[in-house]
Protein backbone atom coordinates (compact mmCIF):
# COMPACT_ATOMS: atom_id res chain seq x y z
CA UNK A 1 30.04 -154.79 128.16
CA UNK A 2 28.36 -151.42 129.18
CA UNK A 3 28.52 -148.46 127.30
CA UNK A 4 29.73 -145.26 128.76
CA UNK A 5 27.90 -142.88 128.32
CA UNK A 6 29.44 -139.18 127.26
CA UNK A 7 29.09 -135.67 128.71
CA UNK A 8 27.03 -134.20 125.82
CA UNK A 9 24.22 -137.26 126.30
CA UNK A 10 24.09 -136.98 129.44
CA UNK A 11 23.44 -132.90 128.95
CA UNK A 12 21.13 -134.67 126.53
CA UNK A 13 18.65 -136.67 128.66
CA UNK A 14 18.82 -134.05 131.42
CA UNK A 15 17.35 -131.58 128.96
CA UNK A 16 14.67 -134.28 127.81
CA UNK A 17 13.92 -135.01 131.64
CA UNK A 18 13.60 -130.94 132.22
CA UNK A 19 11.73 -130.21 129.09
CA UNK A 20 9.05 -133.54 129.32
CA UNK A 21 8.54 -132.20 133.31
CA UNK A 22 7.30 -128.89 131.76
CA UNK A 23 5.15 -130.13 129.34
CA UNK A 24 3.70 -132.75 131.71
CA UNK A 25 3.24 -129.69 134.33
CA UNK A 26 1.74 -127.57 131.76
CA UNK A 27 -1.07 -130.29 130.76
CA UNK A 28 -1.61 -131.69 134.29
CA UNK A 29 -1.71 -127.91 136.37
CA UNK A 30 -4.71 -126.73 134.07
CA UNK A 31 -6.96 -129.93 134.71
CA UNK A 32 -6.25 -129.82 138.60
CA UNK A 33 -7.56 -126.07 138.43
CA UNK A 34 -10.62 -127.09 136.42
CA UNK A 35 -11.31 -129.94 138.95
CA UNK A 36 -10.75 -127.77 141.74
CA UNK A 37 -13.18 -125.29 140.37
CA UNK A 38 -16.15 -127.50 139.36
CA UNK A 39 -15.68 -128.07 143.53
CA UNK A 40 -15.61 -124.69 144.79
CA UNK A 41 -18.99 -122.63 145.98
CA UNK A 42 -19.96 -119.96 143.50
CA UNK A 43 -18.83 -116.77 145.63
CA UNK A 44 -15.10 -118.51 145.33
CA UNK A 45 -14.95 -118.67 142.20
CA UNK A 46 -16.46 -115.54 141.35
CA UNK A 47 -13.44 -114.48 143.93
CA UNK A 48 -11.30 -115.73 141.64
CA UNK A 49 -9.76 -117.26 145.10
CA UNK A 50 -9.15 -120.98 143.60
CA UNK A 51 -5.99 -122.52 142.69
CA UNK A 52 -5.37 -125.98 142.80
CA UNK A 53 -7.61 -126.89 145.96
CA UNK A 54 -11.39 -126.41 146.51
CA UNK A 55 -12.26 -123.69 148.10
CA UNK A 56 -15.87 -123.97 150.26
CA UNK A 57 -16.16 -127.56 149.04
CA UNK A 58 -19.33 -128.14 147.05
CA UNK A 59 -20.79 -130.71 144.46
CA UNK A 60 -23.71 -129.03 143.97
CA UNK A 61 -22.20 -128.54 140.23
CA UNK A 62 -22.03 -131.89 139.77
CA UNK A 63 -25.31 -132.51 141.41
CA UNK A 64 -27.41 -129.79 139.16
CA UNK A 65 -26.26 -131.33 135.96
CA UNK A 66 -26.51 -135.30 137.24
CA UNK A 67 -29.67 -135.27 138.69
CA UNK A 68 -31.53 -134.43 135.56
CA UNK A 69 -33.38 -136.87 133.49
CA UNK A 70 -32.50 -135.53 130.40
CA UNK A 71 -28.75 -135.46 131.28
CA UNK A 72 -29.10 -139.85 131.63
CA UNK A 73 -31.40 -140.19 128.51
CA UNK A 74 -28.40 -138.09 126.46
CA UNK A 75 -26.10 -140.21 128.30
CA UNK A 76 -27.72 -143.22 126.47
CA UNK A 77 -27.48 -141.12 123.26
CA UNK A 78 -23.90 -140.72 123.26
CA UNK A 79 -23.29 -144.31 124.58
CA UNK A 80 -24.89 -145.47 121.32
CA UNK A 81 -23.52 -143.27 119.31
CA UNK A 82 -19.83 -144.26 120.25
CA UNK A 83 -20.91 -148.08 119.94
CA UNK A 84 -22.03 -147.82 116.24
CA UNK A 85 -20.18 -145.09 115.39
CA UNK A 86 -17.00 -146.41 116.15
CA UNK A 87 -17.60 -149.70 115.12
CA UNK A 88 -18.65 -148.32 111.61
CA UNK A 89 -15.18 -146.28 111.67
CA UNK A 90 -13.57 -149.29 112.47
CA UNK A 91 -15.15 -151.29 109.89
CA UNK A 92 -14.91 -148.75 107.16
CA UNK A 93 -11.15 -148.04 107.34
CA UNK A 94 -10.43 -151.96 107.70
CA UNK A 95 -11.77 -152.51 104.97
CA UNK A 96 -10.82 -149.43 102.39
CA UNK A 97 -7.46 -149.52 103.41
CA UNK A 98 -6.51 -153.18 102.38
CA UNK A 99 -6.83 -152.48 98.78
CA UNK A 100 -5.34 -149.21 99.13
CA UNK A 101 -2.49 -150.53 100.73
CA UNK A 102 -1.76 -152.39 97.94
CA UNK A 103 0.82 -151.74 94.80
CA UNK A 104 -0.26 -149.79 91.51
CA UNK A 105 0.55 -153.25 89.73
CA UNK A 106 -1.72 -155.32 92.13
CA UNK A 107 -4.69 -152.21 91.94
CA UNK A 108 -4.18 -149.84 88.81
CA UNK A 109 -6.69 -147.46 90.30
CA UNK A 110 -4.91 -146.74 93.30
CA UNK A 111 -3.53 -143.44 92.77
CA UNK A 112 -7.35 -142.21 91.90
CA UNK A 113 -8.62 -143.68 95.01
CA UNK A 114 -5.84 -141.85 97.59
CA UNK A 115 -5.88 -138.35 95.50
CA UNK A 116 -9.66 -138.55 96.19
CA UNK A 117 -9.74 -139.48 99.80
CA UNK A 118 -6.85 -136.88 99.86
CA UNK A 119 -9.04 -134.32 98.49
CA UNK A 120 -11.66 -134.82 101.08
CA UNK A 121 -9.33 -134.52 103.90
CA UNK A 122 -8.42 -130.61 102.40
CA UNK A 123 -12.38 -129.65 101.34
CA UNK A 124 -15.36 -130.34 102.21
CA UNK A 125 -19.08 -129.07 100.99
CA UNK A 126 -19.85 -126.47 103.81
CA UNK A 127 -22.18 -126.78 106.60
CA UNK A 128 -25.29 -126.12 104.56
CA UNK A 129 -24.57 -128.30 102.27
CA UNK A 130 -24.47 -131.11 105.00
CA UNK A 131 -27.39 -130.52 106.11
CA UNK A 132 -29.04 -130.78 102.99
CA UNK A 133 -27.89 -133.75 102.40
CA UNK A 134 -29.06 -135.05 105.85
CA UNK A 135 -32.13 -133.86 105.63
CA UNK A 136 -33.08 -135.31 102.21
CA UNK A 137 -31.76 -138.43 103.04
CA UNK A 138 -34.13 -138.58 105.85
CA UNK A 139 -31.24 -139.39 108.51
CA UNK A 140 -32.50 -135.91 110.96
CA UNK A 141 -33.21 -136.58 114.19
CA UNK A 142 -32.11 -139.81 113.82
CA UNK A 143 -28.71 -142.24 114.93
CA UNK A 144 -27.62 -142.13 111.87
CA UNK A 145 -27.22 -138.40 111.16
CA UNK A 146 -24.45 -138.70 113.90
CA UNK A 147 -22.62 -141.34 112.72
CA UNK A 148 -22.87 -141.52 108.95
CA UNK A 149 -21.85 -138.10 107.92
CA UNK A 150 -17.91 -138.85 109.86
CA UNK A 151 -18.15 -142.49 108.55
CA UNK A 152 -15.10 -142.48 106.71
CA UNK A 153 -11.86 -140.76 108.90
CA UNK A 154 -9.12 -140.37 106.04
CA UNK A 155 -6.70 -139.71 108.27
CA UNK A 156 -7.83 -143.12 110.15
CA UNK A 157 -7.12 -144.54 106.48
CA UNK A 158 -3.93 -143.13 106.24
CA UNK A 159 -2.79 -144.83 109.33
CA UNK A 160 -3.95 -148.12 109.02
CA UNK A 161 -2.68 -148.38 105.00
CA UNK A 162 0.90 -147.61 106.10
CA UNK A 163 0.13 -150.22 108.63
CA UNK A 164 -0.98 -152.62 106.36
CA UNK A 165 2.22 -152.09 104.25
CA UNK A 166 4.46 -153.13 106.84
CA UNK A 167 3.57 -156.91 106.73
CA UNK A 168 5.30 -159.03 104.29
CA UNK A 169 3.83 -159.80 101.31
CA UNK A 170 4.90 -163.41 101.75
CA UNK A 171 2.15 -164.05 104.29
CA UNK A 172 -0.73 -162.92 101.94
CA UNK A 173 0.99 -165.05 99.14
CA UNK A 174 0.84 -167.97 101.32
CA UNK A 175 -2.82 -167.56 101.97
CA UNK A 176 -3.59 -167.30 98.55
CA UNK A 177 -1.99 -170.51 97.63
CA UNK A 178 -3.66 -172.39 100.48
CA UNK A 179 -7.36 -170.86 98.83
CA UNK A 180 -7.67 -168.35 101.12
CA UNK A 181 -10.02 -165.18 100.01
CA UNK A 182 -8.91 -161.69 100.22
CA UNK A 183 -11.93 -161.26 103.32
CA UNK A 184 -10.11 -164.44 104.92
CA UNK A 185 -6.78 -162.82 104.33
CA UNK A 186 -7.86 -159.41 105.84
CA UNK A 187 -9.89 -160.49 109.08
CA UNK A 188 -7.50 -163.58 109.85
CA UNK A 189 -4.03 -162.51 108.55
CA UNK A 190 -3.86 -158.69 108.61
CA UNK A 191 -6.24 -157.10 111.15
CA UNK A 192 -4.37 -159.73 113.78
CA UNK A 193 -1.14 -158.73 112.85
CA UNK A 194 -2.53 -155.21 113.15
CA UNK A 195 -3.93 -155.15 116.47
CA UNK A 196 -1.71 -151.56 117.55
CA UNK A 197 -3.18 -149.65 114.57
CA UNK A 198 -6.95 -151.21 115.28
CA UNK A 199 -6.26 -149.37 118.75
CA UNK A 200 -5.57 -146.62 117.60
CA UNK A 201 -8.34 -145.98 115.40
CA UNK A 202 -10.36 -147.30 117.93
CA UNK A 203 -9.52 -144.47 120.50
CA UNK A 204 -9.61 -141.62 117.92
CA UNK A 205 -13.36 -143.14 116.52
CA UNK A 206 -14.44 -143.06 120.19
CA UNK A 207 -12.60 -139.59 121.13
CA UNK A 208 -14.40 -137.97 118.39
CA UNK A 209 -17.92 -139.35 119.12
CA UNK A 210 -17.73 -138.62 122.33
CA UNK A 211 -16.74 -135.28 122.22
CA UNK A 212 -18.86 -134.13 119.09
CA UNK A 213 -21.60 -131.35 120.06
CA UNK A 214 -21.71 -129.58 116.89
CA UNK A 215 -23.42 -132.00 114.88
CA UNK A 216 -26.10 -133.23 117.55
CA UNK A 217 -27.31 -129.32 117.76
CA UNK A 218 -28.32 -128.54 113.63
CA UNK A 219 -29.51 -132.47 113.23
CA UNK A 220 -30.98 -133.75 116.06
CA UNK A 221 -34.19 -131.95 118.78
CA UNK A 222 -33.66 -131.55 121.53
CA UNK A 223 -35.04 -134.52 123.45
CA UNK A 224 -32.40 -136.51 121.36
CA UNK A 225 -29.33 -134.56 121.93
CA UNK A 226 -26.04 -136.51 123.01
CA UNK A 227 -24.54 -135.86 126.39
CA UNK A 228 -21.77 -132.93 124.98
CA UNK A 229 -24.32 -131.01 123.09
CA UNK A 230 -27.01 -131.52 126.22
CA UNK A 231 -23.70 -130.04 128.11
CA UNK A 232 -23.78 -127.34 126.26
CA UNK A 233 -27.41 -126.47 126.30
CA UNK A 234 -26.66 -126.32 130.30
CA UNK A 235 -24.27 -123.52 129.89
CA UNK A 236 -26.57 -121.61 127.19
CA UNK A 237 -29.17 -121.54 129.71
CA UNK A 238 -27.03 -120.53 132.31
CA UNK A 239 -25.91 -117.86 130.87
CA UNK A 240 -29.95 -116.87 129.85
CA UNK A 241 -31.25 -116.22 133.24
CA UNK A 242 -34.53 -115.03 131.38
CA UNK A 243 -35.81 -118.32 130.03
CA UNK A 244 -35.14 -120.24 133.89
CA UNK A 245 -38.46 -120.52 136.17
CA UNK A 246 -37.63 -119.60 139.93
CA UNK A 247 -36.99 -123.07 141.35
CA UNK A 248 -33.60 -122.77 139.12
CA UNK A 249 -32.89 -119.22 139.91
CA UNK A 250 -33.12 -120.02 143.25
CA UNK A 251 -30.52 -123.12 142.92
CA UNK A 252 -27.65 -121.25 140.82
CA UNK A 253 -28.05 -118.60 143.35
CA UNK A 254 -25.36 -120.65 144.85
CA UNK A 255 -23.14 -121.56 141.66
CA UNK A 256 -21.42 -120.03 139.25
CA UNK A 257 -21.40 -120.61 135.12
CA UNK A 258 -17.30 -121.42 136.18
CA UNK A 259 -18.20 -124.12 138.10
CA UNK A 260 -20.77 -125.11 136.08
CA UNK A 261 -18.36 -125.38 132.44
CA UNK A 262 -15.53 -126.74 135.25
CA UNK A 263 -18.57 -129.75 136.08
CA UNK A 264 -19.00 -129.96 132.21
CA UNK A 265 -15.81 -130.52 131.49
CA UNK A 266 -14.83 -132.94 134.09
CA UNK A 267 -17.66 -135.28 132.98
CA UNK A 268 -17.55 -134.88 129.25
CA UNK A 269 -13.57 -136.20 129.58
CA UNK A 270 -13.99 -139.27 132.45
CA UNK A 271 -15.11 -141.47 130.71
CA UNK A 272 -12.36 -141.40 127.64
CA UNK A 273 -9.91 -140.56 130.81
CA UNK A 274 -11.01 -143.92 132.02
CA UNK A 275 -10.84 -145.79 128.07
CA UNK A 276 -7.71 -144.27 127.51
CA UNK A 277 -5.13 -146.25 129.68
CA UNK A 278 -6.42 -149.74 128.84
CA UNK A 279 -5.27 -148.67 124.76
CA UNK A 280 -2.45 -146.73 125.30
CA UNK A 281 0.28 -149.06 125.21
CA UNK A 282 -1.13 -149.80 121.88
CA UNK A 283 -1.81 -146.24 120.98
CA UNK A 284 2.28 -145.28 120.55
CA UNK A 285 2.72 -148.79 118.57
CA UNK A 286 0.06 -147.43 116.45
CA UNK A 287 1.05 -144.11 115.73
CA UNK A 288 4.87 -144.83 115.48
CA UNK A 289 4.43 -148.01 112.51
CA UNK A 290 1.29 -146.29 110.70
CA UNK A 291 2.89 -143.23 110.32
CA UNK A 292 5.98 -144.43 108.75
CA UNK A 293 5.73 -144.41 105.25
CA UNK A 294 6.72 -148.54 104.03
């Protein structure tokens, strides 16, 4: 038997159809302009004659910050960057939020645990600070500089706790009588069962590696920067004619720093552009259980 459906819903779901088109038009219209852009000759640009097409097409962008050496050895950078950093993540919020997933009866110092994770997520010791601590720890210039000062994403925690909260105690009981240990019980009962949240952490642990420039510029030299803060070297230098020998006046002669942030962008976001759909039907799962309070 179908359900008819009334006047006011269906004023309802036009309204969600109108307002979702605008929002998808107002995220979609700003990327197309970028890409066209990081396509168009430097004189078009500089015009301020492109829209949504290419005008004068040109990759020579795309071809000044590709064909350098150092662009494919901070390529390799980033790449294992996201691989251990994200696995870390991973790892870290796995583990730490089992037991804070837990009851105050079953774990009596719960409460301290969350209020100080909590705390972290408000304040944090400053940027100097942070580099002190890098540098004594001897982590600078190093892998590990990028990756162990983010090791721990509360919010991550958060997630993945209210995630864990959701699955019936019954099942962990069960283990327990059949001499299961709580690792046993956490890699083969709930991280299964937990597969939409494990995506979702995934794609924000590999979002935020990828994108992170910051970090890479006060810890790392410069022959070891990853690809976004390589990136933005490129546009720093651009923009400082004075330091650039004549073979690379002459080249951006014929570009424009536009075209040249427009290139930057595209390349920085492909590759998580190209992650993205293969987690997403996980991604909403994720979001929508772990952020339900259980």
């Amino acid at each position: 038997m179908s359900r008819q459906v009334t006047i006011g819903q269906r004023i309802f779901n036009i309204f969600n159809v109108i307002l979702l088109t605008a929002a998808a038009v107002i995220c979609i219209v700003p990327f197309i302009h970028i890409v066209a852009v990081s396509f168009s000759n430097a004189a078009a640009v500089q015009g301020g004659m492109v829209k949504f097409w290419p005008v004068n097409f040109t990759a020579e962008p795309y071809r000044y910050v590709l064909e350098r050496e150092e662009f494919w050895l901070s390529f390799g950078i980033t790449l294992q960057r996201v691989a251990i950093g994200a696995i870390v993540n991973i790892f870290l919020v796995i583990v730490l939020s089992y037991p804070l997933s837990k009851s105050v009866e079953k774990l009596r110092t719960r409460t301290l645990y969350v209020w100080f994770f909590f705390f972290t997520l408000l304040f944090n010791g400053g940027l100097v600070p942070n580099y002190l601590l890098v540098k004594e720890l001897g982590l600078l210039n190093s892998i590990w500089a990028l990756v162990l000062p983010g090791a721990v994403p509360v919010f991550s925690i958060i997630l993945m706790l209210n995630f864990f909260r959701e699955i019936p105690e019954e099942l962990e009981d069960a283990a327990f009588v059949d001499g299961a240990s709580h690792w046993r019980i956490l890699f083969q009962v709930y991280v299964p069962l937990s597969l939409p949240a494990v995506a979702t952490i995934s794609l924000f642990a590999i979002v935020f590696h990828w994108n992170m420039w910051f970090d890479g510029l006060i810890y790392m030299k410069s022959d070891k920067y990853p690809l976004q803060t390589y990136l933005q070297t490129i546009v720093s230098a651009f923009q400082n004619i004075s330091i650039l020998s004549n073979t690379e006046l002459m080249r951006l002669a014929n570009l424009n720093d536009r075209s040249i942030k427009a290139a930057q962008l595209i390349i920085g976001a492909l590759p998580v552009l190209l992650v993205y759909p293969y987690l997403q039907k996980y991604f909403v799962t994720g979001i929508k259980l772990g952020g339900v309070k259980g």
